[in-house]
N, C-alpha and C. Protein backbone atom coordinates (compact mmCIF):
# COMPACT_ATOMS: atom_id res chain seq x y z
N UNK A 1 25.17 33.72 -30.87
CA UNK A 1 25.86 32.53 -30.37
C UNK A 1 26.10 32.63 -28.87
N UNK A 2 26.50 33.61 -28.34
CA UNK A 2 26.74 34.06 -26.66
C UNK A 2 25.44 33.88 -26.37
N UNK A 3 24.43 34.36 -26.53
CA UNK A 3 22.91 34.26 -26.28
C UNK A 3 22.55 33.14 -26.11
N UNK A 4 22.98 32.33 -27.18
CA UNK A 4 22.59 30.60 -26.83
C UNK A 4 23.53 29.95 -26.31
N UNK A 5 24.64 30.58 -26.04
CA UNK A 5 25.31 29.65 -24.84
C UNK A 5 24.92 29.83 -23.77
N UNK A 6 24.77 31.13 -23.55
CA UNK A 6 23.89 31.25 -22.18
C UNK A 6 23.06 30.74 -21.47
N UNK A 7 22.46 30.47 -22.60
CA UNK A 7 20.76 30.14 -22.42
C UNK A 7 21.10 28.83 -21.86
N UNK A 8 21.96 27.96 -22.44
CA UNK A 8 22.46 26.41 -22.36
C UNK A 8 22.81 26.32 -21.26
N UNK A 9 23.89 27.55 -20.35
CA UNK A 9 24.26 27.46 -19.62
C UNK A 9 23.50 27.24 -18.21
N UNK A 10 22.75 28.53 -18.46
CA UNK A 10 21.98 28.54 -17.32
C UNK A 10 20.58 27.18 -17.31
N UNK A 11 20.69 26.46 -18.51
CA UNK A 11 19.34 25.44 -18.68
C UNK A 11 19.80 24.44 -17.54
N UNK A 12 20.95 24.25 -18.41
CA UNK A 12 22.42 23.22 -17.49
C UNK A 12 22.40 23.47 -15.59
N UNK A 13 22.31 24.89 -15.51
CA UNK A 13 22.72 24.49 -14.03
C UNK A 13 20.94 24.68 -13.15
N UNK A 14 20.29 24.99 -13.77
CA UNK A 14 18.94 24.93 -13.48
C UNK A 14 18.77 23.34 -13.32
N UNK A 15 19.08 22.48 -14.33
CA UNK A 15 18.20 20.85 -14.40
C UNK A 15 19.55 20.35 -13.61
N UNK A 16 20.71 20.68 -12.98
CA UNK A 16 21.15 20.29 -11.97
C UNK A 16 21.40 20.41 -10.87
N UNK A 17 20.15 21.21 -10.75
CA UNK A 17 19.98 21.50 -8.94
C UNK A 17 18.81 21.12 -9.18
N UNK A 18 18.03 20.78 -10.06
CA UNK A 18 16.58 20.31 -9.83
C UNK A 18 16.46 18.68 -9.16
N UNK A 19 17.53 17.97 -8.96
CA UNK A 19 17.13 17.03 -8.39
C UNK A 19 17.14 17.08 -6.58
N UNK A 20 17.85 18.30 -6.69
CA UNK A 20 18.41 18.16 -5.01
C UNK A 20 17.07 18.78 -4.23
N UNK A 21 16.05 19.54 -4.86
CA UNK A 21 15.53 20.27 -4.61
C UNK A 21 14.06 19.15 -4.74
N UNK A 22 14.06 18.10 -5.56
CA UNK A 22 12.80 17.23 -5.76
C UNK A 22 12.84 16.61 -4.27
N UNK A 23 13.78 16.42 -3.89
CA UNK A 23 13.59 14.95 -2.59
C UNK A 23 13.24 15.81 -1.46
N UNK A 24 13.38 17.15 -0.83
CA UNK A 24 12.60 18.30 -0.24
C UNK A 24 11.17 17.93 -0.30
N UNK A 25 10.39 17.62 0.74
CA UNK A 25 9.25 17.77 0.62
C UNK A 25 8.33 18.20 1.52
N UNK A 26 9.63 19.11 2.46
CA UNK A 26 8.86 20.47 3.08
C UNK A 26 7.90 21.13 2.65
N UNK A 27 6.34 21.43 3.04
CA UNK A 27 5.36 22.13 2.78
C UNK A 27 4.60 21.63 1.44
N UNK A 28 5.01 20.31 1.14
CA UNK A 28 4.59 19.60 -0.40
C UNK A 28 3.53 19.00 -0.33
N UNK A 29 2.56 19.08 -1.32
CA UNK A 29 1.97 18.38 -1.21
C UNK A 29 1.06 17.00 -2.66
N UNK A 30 0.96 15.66 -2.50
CA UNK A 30 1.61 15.11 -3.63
C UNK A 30 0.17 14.12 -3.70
N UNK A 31 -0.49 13.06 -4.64
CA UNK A 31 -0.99 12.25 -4.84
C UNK A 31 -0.07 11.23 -5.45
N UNK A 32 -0.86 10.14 -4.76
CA UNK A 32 -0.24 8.67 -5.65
C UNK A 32 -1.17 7.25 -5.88
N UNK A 33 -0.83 6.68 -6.85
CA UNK A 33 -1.36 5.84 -7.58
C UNK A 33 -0.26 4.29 -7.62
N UNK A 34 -1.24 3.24 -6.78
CA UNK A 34 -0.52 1.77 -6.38
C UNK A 34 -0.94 1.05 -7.82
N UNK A 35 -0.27 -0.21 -7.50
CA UNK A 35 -0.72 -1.54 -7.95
C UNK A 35 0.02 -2.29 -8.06
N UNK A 36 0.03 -3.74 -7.15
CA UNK A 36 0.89 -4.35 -6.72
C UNK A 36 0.04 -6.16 -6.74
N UNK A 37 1.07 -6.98 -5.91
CA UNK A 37 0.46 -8.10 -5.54
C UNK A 37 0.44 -7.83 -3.42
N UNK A 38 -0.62 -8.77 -2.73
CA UNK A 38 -0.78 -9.08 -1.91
C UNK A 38 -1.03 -10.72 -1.41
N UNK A 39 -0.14 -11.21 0.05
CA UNK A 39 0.05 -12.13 0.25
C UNK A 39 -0.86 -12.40 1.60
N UNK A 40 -2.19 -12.75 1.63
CA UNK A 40 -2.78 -12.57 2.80
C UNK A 40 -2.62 -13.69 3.83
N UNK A 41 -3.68 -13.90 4.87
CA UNK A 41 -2.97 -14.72 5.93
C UNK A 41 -4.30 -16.04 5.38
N UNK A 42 -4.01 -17.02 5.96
CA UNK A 42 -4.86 -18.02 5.99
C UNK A 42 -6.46 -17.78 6.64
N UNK A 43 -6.99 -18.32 6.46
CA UNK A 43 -8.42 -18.40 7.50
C UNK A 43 -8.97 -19.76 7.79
N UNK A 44 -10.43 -19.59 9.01
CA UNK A 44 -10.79 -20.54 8.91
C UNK A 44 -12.27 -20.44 8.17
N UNK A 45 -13.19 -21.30 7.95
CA UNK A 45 -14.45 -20.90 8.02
C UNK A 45 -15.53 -22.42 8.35
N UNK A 46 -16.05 -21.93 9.09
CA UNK A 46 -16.67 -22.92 9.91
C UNK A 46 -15.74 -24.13 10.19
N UNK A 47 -15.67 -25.62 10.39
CA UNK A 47 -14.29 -26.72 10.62
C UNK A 47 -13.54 -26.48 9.65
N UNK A 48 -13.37 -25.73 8.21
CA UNK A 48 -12.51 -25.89 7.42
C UNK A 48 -11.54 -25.06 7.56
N UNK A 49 -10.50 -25.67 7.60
CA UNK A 49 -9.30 -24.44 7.24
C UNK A 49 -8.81 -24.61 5.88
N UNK A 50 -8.98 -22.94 5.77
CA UNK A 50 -9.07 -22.55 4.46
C UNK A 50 -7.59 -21.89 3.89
N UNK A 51 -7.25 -22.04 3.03
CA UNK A 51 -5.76 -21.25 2.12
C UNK A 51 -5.81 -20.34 1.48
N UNK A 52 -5.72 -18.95 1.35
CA UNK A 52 -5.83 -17.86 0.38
C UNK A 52 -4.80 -17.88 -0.62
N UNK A 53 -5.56 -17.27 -1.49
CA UNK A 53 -4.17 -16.91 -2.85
C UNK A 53 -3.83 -15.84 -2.77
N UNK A 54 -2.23 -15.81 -3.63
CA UNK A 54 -2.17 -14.38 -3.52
C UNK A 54 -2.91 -13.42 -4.75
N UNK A 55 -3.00 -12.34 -3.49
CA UNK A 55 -4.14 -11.08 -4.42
C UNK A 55 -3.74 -10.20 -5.23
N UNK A 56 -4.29 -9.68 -6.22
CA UNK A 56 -4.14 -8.22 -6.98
C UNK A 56 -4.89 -6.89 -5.77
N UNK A 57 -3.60 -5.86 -5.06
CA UNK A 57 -3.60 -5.33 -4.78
C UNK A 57 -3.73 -3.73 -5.69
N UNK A 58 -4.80 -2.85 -5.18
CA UNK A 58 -4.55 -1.17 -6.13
C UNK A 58 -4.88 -0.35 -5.19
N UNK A 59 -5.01 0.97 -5.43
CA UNK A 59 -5.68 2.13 -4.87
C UNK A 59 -4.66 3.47 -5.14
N UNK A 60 -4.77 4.49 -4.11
CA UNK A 60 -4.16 5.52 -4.36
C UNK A 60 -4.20 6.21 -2.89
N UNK A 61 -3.62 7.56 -2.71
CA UNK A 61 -3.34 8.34 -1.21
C UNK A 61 -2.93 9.91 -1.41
N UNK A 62 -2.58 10.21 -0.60
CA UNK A 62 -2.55 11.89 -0.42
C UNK A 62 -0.86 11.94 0.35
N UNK A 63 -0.18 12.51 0.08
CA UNK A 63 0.83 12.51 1.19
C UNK A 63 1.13 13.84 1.18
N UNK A 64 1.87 14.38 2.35
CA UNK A 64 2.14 15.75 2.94
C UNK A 64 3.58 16.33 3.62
N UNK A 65 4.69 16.79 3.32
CA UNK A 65 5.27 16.88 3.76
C UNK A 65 5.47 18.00 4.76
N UNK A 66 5.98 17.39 6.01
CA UNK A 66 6.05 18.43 7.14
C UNK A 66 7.17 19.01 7.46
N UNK A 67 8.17 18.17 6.95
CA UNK A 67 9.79 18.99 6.78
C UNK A 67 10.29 18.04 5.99
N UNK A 68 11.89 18.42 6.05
CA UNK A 68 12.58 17.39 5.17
C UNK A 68 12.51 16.02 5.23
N UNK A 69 12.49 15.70 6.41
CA UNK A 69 12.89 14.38 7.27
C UNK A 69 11.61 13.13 7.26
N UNK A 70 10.04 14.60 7.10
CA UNK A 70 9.21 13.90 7.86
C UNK A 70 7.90 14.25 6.95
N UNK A 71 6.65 12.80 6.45
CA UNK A 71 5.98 13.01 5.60
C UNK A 71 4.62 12.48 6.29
N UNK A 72 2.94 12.91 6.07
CA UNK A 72 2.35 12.45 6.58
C UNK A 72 1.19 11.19 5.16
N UNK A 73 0.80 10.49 5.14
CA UNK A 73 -0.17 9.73 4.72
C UNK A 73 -1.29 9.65 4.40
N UNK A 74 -2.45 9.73 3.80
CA UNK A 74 -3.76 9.13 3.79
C UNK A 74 -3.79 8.41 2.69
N UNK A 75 -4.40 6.71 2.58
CA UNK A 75 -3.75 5.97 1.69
C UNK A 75 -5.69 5.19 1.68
N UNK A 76 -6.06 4.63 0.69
CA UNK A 76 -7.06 3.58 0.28
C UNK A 76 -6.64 2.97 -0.62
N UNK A 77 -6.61 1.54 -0.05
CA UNK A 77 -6.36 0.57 -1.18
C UNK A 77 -7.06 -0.75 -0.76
N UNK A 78 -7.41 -1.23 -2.23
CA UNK A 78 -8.37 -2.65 -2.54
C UNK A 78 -7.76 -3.59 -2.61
N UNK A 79 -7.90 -4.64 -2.11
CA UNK A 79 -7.13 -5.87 -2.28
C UNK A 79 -8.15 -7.72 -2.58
N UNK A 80 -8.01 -8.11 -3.39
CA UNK A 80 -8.91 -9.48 -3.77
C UNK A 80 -8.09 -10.51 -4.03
N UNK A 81 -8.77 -11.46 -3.28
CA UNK A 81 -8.12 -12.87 -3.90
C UNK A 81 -8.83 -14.04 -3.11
N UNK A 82 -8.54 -14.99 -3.89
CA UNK A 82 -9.56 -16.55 -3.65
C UNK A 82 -9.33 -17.42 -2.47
N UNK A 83 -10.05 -18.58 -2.12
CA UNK A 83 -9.43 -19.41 -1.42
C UNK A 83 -9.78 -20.88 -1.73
N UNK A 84 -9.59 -21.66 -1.20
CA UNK A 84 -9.47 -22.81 -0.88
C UNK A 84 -9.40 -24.06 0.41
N UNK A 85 -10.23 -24.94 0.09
CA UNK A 85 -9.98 -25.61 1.89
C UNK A 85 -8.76 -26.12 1.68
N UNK A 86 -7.80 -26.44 2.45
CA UNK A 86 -6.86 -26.80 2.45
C UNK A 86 -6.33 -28.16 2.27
N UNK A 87 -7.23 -29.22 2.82
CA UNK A 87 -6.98 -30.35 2.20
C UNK A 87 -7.81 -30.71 0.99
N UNK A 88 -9.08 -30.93 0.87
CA UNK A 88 -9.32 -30.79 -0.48
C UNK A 88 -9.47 -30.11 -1.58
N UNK A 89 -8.72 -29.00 -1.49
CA UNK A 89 -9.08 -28.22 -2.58
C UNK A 89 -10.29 -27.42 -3.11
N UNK A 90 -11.02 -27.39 -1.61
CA UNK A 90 -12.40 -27.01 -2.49
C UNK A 90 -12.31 -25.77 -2.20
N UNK A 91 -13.01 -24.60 -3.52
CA UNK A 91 -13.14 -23.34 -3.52
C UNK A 91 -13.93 -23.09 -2.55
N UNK A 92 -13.55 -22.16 -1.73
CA UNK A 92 -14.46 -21.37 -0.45
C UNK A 92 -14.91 -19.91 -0.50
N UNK A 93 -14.29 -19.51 -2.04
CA UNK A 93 -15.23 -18.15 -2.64
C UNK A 93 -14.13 -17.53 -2.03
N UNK A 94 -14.08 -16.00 -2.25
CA UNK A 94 -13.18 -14.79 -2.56
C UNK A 94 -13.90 -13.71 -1.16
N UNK A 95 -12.32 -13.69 -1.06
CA UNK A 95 -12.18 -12.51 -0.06
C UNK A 95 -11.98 -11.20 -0.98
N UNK A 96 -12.18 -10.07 0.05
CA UNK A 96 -11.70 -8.97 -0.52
C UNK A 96 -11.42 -7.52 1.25
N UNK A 97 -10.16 -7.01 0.87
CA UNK A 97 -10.35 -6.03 1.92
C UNK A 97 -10.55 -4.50 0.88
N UNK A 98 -11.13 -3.31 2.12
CA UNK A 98 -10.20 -1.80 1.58
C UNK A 98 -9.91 -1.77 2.44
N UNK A 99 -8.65 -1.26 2.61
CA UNK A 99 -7.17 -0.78 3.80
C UNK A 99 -7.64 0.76 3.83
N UNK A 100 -8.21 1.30 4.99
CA UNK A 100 -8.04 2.60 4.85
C UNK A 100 -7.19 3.18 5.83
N UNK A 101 -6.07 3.99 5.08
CA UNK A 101 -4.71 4.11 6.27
C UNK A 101 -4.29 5.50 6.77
N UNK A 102 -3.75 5.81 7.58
CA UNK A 102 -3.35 6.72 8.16
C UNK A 102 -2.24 6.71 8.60
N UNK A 103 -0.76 7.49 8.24
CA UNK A 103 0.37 6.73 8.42
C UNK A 103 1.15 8.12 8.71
N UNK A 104 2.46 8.14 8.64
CA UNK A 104 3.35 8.94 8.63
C UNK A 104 4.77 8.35 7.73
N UNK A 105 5.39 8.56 7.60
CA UNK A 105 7.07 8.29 6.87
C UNK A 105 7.86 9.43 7.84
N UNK A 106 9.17 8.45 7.85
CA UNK A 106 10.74 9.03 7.82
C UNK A 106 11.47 8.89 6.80
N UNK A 107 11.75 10.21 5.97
CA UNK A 107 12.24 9.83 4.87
C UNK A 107 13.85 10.50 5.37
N UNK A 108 14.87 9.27 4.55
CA UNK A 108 16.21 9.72 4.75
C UNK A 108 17.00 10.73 3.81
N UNK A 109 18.08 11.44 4.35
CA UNK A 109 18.46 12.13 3.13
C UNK A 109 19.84 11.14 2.30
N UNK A 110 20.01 11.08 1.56
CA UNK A 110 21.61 10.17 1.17
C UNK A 110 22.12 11.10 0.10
N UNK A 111 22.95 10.90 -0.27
CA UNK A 111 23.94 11.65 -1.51
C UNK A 111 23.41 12.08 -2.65
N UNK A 112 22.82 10.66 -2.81
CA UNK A 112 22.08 10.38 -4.47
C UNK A 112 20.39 11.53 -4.42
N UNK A 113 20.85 12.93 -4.23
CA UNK A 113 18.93 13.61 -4.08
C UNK A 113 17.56 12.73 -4.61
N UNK A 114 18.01 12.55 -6.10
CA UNK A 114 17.32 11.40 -6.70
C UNK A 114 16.15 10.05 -6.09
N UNK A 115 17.52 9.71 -4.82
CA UNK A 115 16.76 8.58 -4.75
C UNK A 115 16.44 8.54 -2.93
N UNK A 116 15.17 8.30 -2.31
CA UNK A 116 14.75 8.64 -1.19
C UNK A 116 14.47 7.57 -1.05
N UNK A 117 14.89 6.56 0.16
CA UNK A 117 14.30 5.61 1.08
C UNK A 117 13.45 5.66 2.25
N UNK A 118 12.67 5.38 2.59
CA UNK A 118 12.37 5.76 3.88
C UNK A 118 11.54 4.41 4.79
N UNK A 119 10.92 4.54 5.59
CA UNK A 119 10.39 3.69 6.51
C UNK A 119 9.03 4.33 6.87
N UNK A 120 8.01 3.62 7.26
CA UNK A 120 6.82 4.18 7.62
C UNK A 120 6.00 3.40 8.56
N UNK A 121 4.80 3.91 9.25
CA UNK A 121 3.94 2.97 10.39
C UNK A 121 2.48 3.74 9.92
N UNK A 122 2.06 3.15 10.91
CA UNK A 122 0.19 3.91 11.24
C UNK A 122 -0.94 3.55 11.18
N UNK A 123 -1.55 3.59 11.28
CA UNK A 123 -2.80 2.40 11.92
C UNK A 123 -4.07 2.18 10.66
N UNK A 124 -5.06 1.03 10.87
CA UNK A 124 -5.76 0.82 8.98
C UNK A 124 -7.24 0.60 9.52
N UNK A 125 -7.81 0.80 9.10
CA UNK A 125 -9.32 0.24 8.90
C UNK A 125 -9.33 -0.36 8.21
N UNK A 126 -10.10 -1.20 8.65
CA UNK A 126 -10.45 -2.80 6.99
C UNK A 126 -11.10 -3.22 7.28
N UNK A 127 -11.76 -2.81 5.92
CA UNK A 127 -13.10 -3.45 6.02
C UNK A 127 -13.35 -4.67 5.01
N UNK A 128 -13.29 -5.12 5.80
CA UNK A 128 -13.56 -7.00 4.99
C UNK A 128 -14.50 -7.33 4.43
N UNK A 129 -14.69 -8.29 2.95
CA UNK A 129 -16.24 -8.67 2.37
C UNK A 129 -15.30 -10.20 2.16
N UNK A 130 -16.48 -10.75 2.27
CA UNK A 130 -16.45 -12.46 2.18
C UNK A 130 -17.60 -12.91 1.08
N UNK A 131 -17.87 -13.05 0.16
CA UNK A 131 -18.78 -13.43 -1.16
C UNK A 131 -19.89 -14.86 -0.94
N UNK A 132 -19.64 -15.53 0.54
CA UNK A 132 -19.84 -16.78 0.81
C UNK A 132 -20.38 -16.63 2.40
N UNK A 133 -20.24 -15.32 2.92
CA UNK A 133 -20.71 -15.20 4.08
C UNK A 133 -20.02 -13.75 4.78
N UNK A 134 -20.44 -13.53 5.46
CA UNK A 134 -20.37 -11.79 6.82
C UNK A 134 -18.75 -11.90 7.43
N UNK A 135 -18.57 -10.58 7.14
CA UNK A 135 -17.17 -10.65 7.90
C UNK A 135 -17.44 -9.37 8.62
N UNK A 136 -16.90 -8.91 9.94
CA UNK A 136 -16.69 -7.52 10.74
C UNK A 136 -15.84 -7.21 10.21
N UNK A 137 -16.13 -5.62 10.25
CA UNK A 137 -14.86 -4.18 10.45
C UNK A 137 -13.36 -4.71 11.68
N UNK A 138 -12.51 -4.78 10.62
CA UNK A 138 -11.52 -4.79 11.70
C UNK A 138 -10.66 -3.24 11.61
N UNK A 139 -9.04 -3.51 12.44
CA UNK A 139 -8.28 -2.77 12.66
C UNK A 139 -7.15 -3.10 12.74
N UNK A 140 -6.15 -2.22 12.21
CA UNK A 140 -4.96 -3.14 12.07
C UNK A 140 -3.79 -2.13 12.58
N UNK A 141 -2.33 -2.28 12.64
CA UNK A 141 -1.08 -1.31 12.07
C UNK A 141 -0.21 -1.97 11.13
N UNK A 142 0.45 -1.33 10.55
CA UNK A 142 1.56 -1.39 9.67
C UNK A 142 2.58 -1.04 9.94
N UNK A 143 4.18 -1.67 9.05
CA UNK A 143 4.87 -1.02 8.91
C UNK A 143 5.24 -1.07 7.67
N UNK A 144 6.22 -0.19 6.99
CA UNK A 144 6.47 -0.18 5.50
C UNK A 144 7.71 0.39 5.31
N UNK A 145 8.34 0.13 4.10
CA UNK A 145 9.39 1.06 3.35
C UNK A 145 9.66 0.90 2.12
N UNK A 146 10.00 2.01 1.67
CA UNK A 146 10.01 2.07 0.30
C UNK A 146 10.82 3.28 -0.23
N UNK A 147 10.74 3.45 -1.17
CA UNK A 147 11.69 4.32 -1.98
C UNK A 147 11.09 5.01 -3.02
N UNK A 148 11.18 6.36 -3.09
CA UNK A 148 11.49 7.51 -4.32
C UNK A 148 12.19 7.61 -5.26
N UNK A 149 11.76 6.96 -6.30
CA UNK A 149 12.85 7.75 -7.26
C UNK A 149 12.47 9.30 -8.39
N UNK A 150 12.99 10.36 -8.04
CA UNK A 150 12.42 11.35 -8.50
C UNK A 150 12.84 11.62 -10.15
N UNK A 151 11.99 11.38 -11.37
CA UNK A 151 12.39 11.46 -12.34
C UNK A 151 12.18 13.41 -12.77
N UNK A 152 11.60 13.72 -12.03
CA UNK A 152 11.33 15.20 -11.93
C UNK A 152 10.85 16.00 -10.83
N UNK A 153 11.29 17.24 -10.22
CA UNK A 153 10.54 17.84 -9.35
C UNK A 153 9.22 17.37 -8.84
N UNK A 154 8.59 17.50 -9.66
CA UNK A 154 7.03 17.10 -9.21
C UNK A 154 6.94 15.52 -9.49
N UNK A 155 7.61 14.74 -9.81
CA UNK A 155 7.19 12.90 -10.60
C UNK A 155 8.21 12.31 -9.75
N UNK A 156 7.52 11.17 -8.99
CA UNK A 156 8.59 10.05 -9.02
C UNK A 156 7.98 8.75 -9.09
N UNK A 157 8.74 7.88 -9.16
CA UNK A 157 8.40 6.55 -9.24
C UNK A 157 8.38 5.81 -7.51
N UNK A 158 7.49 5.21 -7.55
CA UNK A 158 7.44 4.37 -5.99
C UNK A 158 7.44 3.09 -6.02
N UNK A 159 8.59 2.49 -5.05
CA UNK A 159 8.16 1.28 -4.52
C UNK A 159 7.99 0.79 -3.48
N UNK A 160 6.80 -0.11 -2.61
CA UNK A 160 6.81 0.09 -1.08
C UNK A 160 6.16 -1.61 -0.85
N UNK A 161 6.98 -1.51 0.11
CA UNK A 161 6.63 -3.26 0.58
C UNK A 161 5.93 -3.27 2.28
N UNK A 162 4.77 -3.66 2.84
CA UNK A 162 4.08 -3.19 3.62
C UNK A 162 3.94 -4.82 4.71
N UNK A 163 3.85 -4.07 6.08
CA UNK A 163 3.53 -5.53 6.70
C UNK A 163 2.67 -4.88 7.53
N UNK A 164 1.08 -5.23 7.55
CA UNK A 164 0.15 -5.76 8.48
C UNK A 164 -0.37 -6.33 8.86
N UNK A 165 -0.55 -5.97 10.56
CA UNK A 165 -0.84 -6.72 11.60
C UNK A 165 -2.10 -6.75 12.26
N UNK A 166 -3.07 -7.30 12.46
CA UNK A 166 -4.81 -7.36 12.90
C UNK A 166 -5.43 -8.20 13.31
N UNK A 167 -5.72 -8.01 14.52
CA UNK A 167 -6.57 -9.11 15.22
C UNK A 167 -7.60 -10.11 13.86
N UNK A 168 -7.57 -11.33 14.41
CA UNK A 168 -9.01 -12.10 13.72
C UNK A 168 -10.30 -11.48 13.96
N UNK A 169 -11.32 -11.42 12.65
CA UNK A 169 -12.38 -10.95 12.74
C UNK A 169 -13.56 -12.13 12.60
N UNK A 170 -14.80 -11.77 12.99
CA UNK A 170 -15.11 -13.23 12.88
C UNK A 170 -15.92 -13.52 11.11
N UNK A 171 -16.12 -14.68 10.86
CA UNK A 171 -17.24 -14.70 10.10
C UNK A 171 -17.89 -15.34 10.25
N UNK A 172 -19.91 -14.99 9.75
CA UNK A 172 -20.57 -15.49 9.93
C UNK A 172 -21.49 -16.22 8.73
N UNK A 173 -22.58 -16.75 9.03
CA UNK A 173 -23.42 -17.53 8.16
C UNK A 173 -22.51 -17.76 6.53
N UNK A 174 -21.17 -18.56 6.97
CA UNK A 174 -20.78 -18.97 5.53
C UNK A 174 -21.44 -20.66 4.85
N UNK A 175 -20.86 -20.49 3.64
CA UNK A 175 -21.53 -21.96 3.28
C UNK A 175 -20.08 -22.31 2.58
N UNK A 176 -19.94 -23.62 2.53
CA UNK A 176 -18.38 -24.25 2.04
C UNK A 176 -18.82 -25.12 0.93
N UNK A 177 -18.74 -25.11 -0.54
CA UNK A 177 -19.31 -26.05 -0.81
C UNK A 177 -20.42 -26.39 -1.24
N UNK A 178 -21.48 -25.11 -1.00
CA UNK A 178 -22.83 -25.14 -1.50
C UNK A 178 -23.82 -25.30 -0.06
N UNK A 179 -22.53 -25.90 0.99
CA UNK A 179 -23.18 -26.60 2.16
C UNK A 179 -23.42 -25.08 3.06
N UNK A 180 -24.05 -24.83 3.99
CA UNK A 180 -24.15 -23.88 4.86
C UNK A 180 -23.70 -24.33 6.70
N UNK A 181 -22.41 -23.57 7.37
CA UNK A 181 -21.98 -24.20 8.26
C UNK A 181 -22.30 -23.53 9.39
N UNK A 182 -22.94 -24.26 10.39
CA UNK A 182 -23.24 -22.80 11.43
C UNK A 182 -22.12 -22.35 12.41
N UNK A 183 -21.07 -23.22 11.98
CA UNK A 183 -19.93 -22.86 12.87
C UNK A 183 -19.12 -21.90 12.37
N UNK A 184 -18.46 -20.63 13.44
CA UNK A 184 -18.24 -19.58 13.63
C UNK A 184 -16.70 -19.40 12.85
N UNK A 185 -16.46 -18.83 11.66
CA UNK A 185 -14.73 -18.88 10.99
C UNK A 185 -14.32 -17.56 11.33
N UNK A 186 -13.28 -17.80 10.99
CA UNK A 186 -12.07 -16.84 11.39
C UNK A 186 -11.60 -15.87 10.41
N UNK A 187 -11.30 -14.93 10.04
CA UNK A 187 -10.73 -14.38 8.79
C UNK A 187 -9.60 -13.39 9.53
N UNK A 188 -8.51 -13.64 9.19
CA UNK A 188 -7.43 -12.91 9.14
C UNK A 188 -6.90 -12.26 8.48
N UNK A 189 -7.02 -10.82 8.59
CA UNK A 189 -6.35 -9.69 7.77
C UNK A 189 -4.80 -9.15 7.43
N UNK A 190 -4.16 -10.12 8.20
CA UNK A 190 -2.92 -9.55 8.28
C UNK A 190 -2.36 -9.99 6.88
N UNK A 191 -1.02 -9.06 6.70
CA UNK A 191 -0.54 -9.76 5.19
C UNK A 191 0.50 -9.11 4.92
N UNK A 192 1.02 -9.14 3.77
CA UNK A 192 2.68 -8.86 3.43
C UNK A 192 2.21 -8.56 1.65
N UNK A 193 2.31 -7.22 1.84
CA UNK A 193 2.35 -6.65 0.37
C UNK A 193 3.47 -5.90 -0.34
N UNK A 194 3.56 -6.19 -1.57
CA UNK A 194 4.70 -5.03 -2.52
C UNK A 194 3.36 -4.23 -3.62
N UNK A 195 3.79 -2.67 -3.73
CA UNK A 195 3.22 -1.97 -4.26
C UNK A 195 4.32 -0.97 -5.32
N UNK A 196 3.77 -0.73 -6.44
CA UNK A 196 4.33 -0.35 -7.72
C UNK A 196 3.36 1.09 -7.76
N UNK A 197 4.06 2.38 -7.39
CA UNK A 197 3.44 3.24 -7.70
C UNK A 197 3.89 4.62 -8.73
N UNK A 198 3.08 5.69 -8.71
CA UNK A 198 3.98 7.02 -9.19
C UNK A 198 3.29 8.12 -8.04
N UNK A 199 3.99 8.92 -7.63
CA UNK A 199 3.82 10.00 -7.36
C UNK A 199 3.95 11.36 -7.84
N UNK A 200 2.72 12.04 -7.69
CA UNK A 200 2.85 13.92 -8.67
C UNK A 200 2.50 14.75 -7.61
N UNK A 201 3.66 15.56 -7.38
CA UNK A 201 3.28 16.26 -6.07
C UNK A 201 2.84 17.92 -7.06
N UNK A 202 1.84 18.65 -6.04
CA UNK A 202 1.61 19.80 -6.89
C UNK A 202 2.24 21.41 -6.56
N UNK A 203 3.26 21.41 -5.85
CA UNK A 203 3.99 22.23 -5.18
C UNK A 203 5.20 22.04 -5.41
């Protein structure tokens, strides 16, 4: 009976220092897995101005911690969704980006070990496809924040809401309509996303 109180005892103060010790992510190193919605920007393409829907955003990243305070990034994620000309309604075929990112985080410490907020930036590659005509490689930055919740040392749950910013890229030889326009559209990458993730760090 002393034997198994013990055992209880020490289980007890083991799984209550294990949270203080999850939000640490000095020398850590973790994968994660998105999937969210995305709210992209409008475009033009050839005289039409066109309306996007919002997209089904996914992908996944690498993150690294360099001390308590401070985490580094590598992130790919897919993002799709449709459009429309704006006054009549006509389908103008489907966009799609991959965000390839490079970022950093400030993560805060607060009371609750459990639960980690933080803020983040860092610059994207995106590479744009248009189903209806040519889009260029653009470039973008971000900013973001989001939150940890650590259901275990190594597991937490993520949520992160993202804003990027990117010059217009152009597009070319689209058709609107079936029609083919030789005038030069616009596609804008910028956008406002929420992402639903988990993180498993292996350290």
């Amino acid at each position: 009976m002393k034997r198994f109180t013990m055992c209880a005892v020490l289980a007890g103060v083991l799984l209550s220092a294990l949270p203080a010790a999850a939000e640490n992510l000095a020398g850590r190193f973790g994968v994660t897995g998105w999937v969210g919605l995305l709210v992209p920007s409008n475009n033009t393409v050839g005289d039409f101005a066109v309306e996007t829907d919002i997209g089904f955003n996914y992908g996944g990243g690498f993150i690294y911690g360099i001390d308590r305070n401070w985490a580094v990034e590598l992130d790919v994620t897919h993002s799709e969704y449709g459009s429309k000309t704006v006054q009549s309604k006509v389908n103008t075929g489907d966009f799609s980006i991959t965000n390839i990112t490079l970022g950093a985080q400030y993560r805060f410490t607060i009371p609750e070990p459990t639960l980690v907020p933080y803020v983040g930036a860092g610059f994207d590659i995106l590479l744009g496809d248009y189903d209806r005509g040519n889009v260029d490689t653009m470039v973008g930055v971000h900013l973001s924040g989001g939150v940890d919740y650590f259901l275990l040392k190594n597991l937490a749950l993520n949520l992160e809401i993202k804003f990027l910013v990117s010059p217009e890229a152009d597009i070319n030889n689209a058709t609107v309509n079936g029609l083919y326009t030789s005038a030069q559209g616009n596609f804008d990458p910028s956008s406002f996303s929420t992402m639903f993730g988990i993180r498993f760090f292996f350290n």
